[in-house]
PDB file of N, CA and C in Angstrom:
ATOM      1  N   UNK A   1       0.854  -1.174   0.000  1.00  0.00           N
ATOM      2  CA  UNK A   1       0.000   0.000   0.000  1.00  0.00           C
ATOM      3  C   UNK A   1       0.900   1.238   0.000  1.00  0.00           C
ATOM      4  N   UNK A   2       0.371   2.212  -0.703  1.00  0.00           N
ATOM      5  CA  UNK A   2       1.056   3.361  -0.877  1.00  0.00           C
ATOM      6  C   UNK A   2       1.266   4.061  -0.043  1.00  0.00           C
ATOM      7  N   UNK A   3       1.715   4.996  -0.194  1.00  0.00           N
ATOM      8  CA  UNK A   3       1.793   6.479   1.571  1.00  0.00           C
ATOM      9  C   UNK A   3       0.243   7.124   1.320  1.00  0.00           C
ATOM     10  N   UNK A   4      -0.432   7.394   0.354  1.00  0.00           N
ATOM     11  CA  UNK A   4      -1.479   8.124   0.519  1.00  0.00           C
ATOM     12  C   UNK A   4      -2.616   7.446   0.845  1.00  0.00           C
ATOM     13  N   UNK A   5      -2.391   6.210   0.064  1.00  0.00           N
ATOM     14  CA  UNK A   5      -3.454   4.611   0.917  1.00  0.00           C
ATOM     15  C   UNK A   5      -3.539   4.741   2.380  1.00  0.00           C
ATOM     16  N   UNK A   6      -2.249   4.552   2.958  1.00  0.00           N
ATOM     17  CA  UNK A   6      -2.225   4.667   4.431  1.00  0.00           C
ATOM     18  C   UNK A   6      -2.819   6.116   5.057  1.00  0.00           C
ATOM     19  N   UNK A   7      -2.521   7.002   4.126  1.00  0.00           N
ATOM     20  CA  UNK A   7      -3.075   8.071   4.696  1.00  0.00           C
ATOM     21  C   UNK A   7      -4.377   8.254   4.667  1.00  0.00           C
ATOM     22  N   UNK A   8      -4.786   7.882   3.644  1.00  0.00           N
ATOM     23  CA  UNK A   8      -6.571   7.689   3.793  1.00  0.00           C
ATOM     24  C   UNK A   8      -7.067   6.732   5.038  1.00  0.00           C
ATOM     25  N   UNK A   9      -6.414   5.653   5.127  1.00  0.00           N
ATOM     26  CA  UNK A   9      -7.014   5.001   6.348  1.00  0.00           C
ATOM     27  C   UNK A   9      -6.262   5.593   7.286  1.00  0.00           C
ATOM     28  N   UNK A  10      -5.845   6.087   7.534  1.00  0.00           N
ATOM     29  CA  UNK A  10      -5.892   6.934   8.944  1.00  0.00           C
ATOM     30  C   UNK A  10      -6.180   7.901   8.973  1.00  0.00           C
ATOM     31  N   UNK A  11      -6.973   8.669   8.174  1.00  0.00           N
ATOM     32  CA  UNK A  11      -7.794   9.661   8.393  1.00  0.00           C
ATOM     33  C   UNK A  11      -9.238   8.992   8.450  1.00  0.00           C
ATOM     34  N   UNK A  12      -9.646   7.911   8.033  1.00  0.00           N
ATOM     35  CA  UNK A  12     -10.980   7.079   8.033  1.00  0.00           C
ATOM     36  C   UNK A  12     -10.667   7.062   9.380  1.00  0.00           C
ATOM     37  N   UNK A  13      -9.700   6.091  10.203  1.00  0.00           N
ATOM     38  CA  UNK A  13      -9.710   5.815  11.675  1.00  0.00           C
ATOM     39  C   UNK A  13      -9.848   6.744  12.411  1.00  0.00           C
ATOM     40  N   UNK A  14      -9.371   8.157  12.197  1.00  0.00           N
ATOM     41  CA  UNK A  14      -9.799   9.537  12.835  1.00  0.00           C
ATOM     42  C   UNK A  14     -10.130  10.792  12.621  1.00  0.00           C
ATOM     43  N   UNK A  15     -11.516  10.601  12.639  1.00  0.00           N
ATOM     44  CA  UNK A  15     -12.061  11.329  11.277  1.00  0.00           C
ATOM     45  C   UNK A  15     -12.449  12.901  12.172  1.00  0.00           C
ATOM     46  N   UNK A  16     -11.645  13.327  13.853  1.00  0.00           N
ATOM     47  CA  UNK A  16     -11.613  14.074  14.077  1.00  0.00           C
ATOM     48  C   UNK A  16     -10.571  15.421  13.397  1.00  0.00           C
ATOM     49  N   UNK A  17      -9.302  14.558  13.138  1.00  0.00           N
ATOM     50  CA  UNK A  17      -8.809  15.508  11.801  1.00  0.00           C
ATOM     51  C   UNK A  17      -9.645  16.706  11.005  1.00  0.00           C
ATOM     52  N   UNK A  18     -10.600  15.954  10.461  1.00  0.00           N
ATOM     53  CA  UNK A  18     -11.600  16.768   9.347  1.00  0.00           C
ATOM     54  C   UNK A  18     -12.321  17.880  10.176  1.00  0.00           C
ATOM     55  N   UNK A  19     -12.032  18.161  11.653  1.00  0.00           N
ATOM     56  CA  UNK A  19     -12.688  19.508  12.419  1.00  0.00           C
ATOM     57  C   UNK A  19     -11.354  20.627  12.250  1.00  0.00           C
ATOM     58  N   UNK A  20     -10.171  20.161  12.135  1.00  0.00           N
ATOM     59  CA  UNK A  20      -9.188  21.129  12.146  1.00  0.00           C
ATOM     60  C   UNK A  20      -8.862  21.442  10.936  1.00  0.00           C
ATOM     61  N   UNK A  21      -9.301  20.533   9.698  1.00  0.00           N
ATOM     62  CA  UNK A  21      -9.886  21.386   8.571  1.00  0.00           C
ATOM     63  C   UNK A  21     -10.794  22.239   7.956  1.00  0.00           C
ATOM     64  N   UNK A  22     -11.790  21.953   8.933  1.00  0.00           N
ATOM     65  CA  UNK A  22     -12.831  22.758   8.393  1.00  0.00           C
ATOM     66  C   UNK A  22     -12.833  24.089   8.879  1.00  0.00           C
ATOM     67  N   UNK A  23     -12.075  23.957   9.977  1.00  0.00           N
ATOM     68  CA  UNK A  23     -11.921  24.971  10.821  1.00  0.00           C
ATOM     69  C   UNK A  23     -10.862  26.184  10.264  1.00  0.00           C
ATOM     70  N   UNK A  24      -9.985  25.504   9.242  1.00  0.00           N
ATOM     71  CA  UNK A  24      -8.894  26.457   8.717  1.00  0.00           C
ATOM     72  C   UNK A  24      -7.748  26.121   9.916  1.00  0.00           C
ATOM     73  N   UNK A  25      -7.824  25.612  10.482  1.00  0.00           N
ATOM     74  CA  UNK A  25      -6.372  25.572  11.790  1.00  0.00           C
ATOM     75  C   UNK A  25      -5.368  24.752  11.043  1.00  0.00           C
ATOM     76  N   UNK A  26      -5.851  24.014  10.344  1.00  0.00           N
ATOM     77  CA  UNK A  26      -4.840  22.627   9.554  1.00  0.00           C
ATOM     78  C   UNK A  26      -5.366  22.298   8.722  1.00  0.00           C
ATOM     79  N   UNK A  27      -4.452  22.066   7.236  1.00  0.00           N
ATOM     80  CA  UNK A  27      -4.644  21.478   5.940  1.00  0.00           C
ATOM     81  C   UNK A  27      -4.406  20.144   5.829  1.00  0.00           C
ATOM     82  N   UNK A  28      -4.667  19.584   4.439  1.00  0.00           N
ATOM     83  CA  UNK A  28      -4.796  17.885   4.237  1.00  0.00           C
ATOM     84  C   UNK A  28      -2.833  18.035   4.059  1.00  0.00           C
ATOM     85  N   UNK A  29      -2.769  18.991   3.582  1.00  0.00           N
ATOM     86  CA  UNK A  29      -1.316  18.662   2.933  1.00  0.00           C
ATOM     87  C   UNK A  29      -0.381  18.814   4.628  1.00  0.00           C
ATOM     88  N   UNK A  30      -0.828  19.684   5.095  1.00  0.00           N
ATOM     89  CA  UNK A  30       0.338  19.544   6.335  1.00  0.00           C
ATOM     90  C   UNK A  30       0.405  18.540   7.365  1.00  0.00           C
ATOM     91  N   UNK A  31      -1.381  17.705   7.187  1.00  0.00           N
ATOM     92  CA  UNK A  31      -1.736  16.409   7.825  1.00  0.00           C
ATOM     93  C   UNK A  31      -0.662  15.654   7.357  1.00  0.00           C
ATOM     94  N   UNK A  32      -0.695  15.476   5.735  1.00  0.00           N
ATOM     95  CA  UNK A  32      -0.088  14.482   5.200  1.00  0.00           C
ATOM     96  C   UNK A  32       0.899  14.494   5.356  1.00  0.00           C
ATOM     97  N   UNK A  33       2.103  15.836   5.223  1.00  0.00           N
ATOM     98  CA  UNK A  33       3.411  15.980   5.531  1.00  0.00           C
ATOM     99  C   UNK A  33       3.680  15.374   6.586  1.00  0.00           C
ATOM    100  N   UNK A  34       2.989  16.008   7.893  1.00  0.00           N
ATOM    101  CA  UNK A  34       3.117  15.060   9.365  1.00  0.00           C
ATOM    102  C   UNK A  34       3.410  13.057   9.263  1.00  0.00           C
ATOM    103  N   UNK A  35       2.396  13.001   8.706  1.00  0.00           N
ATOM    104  CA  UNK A  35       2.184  11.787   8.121  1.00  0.00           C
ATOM    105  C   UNK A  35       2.987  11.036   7.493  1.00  0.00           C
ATOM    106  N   UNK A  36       3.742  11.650   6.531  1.00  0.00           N
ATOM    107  CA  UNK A  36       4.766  11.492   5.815  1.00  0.00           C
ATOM    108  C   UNK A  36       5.787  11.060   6.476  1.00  0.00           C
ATOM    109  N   UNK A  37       6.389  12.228   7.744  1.00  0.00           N
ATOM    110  CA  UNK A  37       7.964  12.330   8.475  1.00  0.00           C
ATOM    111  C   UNK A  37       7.453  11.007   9.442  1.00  0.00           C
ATOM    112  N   UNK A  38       6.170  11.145  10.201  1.00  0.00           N
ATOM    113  CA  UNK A  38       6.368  10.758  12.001  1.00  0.00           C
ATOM    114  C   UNK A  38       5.432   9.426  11.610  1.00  0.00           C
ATOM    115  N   UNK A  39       4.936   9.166  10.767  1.00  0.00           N
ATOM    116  CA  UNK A  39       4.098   8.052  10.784  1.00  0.00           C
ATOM    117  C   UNK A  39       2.811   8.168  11.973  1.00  0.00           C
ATOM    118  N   UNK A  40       1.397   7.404  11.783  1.00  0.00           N
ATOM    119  CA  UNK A  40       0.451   7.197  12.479  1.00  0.00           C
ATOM    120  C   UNK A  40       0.826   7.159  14.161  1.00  0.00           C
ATOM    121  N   UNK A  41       1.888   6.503  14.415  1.00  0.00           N
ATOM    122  CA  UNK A  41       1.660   5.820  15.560  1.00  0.00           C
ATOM    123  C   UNK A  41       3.095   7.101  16.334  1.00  0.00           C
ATOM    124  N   UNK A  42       2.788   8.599  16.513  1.00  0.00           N
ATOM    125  CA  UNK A  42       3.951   9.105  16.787  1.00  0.00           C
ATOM    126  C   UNK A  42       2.894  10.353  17.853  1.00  0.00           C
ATOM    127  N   UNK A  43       3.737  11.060  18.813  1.00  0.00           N
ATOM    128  CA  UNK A  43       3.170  11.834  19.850  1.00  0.00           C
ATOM    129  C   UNK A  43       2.617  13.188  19.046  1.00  0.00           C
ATOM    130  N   UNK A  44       3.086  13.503  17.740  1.00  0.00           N
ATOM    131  CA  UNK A  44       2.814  14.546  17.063  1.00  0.00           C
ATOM    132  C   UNK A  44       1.313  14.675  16.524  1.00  0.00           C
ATOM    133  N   UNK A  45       0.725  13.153  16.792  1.00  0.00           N
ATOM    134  CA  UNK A  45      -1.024  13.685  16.450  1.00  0.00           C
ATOM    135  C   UNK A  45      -1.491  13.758  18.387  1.00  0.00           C
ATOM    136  N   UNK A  46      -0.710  13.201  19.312  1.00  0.00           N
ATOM    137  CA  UNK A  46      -1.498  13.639  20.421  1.00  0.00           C
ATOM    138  C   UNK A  46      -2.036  15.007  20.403  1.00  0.00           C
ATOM    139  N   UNK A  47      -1.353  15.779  19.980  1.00  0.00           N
ATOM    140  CA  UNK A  47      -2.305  17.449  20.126  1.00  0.00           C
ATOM    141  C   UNK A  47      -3.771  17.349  19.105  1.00  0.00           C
ATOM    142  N   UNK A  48      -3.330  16.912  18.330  1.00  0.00           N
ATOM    143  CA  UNK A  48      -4.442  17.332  17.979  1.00  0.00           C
ATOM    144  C   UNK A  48      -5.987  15.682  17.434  1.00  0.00           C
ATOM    145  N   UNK A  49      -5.634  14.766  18.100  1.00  0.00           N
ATOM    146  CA  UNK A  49      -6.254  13.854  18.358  1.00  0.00           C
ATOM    147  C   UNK A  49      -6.827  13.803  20.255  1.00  0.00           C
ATOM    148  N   UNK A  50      -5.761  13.857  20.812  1.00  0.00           N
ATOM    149  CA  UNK A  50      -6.472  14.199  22.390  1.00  0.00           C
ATOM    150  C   UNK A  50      -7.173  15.281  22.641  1.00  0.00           C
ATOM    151  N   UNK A  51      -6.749  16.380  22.229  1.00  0.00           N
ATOM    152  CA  UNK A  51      -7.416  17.799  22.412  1.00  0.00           C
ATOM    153  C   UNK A  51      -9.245  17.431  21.919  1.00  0.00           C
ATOM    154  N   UNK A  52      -8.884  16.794  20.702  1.00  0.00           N
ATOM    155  CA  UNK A  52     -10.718  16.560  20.496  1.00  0.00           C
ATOM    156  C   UNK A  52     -11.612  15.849  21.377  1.00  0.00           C
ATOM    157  N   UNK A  53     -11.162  15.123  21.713  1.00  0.00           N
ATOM    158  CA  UNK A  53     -11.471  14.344  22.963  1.00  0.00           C
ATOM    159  C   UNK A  53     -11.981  14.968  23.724  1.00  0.00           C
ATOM    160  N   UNK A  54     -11.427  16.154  24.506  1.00  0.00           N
ATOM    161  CA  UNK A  54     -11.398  16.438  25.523  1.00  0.00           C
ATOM    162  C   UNK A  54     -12.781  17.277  24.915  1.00  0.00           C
ATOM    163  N   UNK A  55     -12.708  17.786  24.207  1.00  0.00           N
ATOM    164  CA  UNK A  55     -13.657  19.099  23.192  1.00  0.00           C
ATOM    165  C   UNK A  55     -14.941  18.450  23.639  1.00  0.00           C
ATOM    166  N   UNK A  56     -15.127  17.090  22.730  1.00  0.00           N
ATOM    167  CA  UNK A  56     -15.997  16.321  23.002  1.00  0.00           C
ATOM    168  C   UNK A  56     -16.781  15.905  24.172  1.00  0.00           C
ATOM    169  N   UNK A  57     -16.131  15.846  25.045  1.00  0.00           N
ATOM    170  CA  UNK A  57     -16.387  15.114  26.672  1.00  0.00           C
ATOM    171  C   UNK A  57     -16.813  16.878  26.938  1.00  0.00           C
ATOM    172  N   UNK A  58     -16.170  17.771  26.880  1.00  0.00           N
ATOM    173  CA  UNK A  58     -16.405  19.434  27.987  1.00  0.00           C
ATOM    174  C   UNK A  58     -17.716  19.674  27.431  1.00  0.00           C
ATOM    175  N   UNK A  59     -18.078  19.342  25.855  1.00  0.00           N
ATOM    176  CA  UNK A  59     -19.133  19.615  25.132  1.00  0.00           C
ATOM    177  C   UNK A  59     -20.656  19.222  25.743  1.00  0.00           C
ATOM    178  N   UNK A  60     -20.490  17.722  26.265  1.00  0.00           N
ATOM    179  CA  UNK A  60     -21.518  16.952  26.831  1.00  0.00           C
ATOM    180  C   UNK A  60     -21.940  17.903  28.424  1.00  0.00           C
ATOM    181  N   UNK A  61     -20.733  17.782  28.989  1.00  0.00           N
ATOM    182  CA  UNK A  61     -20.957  18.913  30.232  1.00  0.00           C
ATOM    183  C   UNK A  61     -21.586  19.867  29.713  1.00  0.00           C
ATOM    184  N   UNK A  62     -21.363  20.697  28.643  1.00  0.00           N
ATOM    185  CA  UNK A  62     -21.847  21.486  28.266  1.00  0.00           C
ATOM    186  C   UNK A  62     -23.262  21.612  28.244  1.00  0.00           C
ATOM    187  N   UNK A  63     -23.762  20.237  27.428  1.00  0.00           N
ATOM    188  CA  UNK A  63     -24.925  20.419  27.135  1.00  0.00           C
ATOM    189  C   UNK A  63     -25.764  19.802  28.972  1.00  0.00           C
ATOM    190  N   UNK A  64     -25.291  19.288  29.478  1.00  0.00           N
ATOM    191  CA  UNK A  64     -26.060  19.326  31.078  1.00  0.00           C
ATOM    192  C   UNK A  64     -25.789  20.266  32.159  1.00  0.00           C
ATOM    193  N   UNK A  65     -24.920  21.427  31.375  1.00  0.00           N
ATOM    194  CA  UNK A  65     -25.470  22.807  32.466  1.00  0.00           C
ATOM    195  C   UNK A  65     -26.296  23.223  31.973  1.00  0.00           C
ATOM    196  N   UNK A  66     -26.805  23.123  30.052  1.00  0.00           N
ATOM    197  CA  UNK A  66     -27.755  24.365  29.605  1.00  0.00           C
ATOM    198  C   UNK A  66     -29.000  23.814  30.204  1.00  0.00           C
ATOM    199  N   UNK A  67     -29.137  22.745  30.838  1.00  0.00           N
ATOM    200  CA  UNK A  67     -30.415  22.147  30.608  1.00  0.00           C
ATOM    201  C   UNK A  67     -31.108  22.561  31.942  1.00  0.00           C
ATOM    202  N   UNK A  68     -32.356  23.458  31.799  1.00  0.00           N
ATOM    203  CA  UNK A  68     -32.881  23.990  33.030  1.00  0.00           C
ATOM    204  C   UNK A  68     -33.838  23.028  33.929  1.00  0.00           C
ATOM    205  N   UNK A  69     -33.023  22.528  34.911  1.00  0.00           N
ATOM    206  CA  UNK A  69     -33.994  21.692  35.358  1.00  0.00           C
ATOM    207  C   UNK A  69     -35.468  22.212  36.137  1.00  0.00           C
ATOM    208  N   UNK A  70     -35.721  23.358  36.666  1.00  0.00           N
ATOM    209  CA  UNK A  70     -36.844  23.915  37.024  1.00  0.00           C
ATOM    210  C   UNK A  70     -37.587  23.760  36.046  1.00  0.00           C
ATOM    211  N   UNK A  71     -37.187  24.187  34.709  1.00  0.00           N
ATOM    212  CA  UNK A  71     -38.385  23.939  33.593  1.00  0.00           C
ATOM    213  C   UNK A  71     -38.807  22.680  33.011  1.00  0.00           C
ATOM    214  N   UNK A  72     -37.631  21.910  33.111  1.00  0.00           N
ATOM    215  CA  UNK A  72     -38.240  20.455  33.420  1.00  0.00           C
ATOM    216  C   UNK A  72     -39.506  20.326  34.409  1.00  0.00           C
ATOM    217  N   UNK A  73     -39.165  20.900  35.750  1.00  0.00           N
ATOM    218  CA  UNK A  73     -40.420  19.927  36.340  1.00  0.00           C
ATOM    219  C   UNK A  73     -41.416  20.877  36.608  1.00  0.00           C
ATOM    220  N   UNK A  74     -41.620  22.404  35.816  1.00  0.00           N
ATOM    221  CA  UNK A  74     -42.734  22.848  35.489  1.00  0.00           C
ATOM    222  C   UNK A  74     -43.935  22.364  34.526  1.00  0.00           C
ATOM    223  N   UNK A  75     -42.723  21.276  33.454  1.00  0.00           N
ATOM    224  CA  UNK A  75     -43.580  20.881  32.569  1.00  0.00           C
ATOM    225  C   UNK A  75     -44.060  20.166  32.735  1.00  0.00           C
ATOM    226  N   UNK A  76     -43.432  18.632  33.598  1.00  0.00           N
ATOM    227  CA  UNK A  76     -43.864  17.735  34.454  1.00  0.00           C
ATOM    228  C   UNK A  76     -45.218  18.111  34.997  1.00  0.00           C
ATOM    229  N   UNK A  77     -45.386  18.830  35.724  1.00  0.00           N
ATOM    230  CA  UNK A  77     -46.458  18.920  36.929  1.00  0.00           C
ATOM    231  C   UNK A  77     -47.370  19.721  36.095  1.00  0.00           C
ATOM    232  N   UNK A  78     -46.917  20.448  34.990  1.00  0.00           N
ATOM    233  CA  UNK A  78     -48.476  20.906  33.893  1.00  0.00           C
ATOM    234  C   UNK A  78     -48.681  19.542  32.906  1.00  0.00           C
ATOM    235  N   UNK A  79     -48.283  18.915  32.857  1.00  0.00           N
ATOM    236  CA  UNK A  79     -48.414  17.056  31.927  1.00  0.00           C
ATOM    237  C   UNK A  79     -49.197  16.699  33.293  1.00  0.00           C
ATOM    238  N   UNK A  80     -48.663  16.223  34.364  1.00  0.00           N
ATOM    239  CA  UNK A  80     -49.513  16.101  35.931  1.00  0.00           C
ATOM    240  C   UNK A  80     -50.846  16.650  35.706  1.00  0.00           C
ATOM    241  N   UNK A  81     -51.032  17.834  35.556  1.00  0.00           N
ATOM    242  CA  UNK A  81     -52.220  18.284  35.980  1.00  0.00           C
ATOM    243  C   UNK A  81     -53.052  18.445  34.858  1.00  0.00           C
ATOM    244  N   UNK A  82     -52.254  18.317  33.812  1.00  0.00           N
ATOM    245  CA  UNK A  82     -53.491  17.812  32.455  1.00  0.00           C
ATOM    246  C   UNK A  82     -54.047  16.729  32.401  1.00  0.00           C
ATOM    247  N   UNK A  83     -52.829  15.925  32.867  1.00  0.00           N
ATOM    248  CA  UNK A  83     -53.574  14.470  33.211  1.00  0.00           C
ATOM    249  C   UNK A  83     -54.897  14.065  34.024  1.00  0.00           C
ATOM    250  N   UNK A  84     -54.415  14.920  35.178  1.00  0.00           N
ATOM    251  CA  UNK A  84     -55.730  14.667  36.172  1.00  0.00           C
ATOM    252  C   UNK A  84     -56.676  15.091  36.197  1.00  0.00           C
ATOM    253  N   UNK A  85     -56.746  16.426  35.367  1.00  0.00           N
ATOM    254  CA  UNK A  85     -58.142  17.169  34.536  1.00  0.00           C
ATOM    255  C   UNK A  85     -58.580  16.375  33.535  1.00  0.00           C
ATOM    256  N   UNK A  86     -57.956  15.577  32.894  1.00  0.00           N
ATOM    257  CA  UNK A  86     -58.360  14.235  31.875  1.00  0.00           C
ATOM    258  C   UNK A  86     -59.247  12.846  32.564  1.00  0.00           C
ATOM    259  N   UNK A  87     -58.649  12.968  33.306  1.00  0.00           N
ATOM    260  CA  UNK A  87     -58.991  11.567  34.436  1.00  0.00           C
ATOM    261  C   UNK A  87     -60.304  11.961  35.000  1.00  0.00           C
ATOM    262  N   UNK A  88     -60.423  13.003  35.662  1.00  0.00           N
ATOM    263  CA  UNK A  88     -61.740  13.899  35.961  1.00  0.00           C
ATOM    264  C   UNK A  88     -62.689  13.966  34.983  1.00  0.00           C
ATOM    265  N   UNK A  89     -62.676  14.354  34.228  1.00  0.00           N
ATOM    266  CA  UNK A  89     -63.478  14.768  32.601  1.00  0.00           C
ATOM    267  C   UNK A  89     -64.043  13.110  32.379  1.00  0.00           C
ATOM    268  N   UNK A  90     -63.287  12.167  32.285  1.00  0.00           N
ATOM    269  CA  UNK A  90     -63.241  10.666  31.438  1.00  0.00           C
ATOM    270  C   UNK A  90     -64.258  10.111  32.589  1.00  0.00           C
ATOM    271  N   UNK A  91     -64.132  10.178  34.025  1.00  0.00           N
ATOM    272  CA  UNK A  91     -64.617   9.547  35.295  1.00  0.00           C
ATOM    273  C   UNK A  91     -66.204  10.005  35.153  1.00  0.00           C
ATOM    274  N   UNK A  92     -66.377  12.017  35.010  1.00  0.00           N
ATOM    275  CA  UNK A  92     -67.605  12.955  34.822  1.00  0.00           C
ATOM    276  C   UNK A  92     -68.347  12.121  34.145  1.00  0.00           C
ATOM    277  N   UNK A  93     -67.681  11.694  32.605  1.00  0.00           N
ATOM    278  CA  UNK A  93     -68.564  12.063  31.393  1.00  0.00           C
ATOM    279  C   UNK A  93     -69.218  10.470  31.815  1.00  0.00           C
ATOM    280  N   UNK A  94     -68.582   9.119  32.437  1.00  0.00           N
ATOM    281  CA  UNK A  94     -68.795   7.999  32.687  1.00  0.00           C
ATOM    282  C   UNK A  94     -70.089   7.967  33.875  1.00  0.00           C
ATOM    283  N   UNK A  95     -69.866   8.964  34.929  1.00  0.00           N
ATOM    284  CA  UNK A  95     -70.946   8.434  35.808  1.00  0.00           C
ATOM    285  C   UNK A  95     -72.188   9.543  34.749  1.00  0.00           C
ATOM    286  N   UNK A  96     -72.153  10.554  34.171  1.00  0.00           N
ATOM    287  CA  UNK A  96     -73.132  11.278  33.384  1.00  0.00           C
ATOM    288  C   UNK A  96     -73.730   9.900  32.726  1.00  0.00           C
ATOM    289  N   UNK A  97     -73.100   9.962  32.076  1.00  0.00           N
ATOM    290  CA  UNK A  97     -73.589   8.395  30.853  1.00  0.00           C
ATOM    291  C   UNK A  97     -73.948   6.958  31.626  1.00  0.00           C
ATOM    292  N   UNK A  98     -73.904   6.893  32.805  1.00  0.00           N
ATOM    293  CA  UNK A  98     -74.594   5.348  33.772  1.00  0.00           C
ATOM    294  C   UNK A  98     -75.908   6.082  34.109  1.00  0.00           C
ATOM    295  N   UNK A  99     -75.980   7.850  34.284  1.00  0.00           N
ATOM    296  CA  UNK A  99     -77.306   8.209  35.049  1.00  0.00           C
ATOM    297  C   UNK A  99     -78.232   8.397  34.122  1.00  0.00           C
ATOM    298  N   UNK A 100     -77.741   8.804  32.725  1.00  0.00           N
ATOM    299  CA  UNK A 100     -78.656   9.353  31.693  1.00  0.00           C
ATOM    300  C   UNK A 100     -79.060   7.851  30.973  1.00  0.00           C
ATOM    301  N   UNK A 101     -78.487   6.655  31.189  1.00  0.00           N
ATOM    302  CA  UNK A 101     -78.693   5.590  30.573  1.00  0.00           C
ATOM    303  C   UNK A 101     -80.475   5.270  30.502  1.00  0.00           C
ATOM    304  N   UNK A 102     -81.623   4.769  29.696  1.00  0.00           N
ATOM    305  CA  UNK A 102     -82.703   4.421  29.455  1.00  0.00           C
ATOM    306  C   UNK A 102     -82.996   3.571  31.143  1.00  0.00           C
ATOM    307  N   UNK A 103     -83.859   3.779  31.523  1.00  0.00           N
ATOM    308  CA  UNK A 103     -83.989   2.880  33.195  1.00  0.00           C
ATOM    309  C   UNK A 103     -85.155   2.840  32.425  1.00  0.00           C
ATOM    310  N   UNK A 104     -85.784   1.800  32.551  1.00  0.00           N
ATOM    311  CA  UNK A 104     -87.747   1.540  31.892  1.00  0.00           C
ATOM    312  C   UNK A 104     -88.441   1.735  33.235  1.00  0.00           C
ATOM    313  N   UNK A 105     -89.515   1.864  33.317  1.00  0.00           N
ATOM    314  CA  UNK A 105     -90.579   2.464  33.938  1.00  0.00           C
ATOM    315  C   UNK A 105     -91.073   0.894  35.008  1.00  0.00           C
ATOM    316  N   UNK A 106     -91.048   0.807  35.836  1.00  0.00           N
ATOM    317  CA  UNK A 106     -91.436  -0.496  36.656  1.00  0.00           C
ATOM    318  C   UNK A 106     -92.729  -0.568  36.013  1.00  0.00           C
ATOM    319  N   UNK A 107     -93.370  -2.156  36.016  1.00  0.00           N
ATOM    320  CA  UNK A 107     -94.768  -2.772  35.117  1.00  0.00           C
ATOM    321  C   UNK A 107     -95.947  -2.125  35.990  1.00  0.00           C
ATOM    322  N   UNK A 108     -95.544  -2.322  36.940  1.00  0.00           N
ATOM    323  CA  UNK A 108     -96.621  -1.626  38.251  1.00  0.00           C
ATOM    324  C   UNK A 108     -97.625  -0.158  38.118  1.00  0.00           C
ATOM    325  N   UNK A 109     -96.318   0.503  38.117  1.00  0.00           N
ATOM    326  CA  UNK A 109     -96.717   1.634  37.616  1.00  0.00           C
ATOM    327  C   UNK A 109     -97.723   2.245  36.510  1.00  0.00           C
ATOM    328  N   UNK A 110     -98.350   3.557  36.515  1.00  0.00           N
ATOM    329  CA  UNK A 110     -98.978   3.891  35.618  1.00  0.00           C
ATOM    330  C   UNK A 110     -98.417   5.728  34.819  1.00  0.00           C
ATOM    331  N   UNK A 111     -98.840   5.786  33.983  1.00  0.00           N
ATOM    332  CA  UNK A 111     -98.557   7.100  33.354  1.00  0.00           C
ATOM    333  C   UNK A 111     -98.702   8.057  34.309  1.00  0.00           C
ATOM    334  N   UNK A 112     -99.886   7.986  35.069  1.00  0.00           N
ATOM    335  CA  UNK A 112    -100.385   9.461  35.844  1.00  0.00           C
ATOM    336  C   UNK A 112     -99.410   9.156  37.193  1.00  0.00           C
ATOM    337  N   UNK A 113     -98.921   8.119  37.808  1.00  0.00           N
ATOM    338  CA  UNK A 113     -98.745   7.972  39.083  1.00  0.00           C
ATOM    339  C   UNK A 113     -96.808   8.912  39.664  1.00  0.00           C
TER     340      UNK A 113
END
């Protein structure tokens, strides 16, 4: 396999590379140069293979400070209390509909009585 073969699969294996391109911080050609001198397996991608890492992991923190938990359980307890205005309504409309049901007139009875 060629040098640029290898270089494609190790940019497939770490395809965090492609953020420090897009980013403008680092090109394919100065990847590859690297690539070229120190080979895959050398401390010269720790910077910029660990650093993503870390990006990654602070990111997740990230996203569980934005998350307001008060408004979480405002919404909770209005889902709660829609519910139980549902449950109420469903229970209403059930004993309405057993009282309004047809009851026939006992045989005994008469029209006028």
């Amino acid at each position: 396999m060629d040098k640029k073969e290898e270089f494609k699969e190790f940019v497939k294996k770490n395809p965090r590379l492609l953020t420090f391109v897009k980013k403008g911080e680092m090109t394919w050609q100065k990847f590859y140069e690297m690539f070229d001198l120190y080979g895959e397996n050398n401390s010269v991608w720790d910077d910029y293979l660990k650093i993503q890492e870390k990006k990654e992991v602070n990111t997740s923190f990230d996203f569980l400070k934005n998350i307001d938990l008060d408004s979480i359980q405002n919404g909770a307890q209005s889902l709660q209390r829609v519910l139980g205005l549902l449950g109420e309504l469903s229970t209403k409309s059930a004993e309405t509909a057993t009282q309004s049901e047809y009851q026939p007139r006992p045989l005994y009875k008469h029209f006028e009585d």
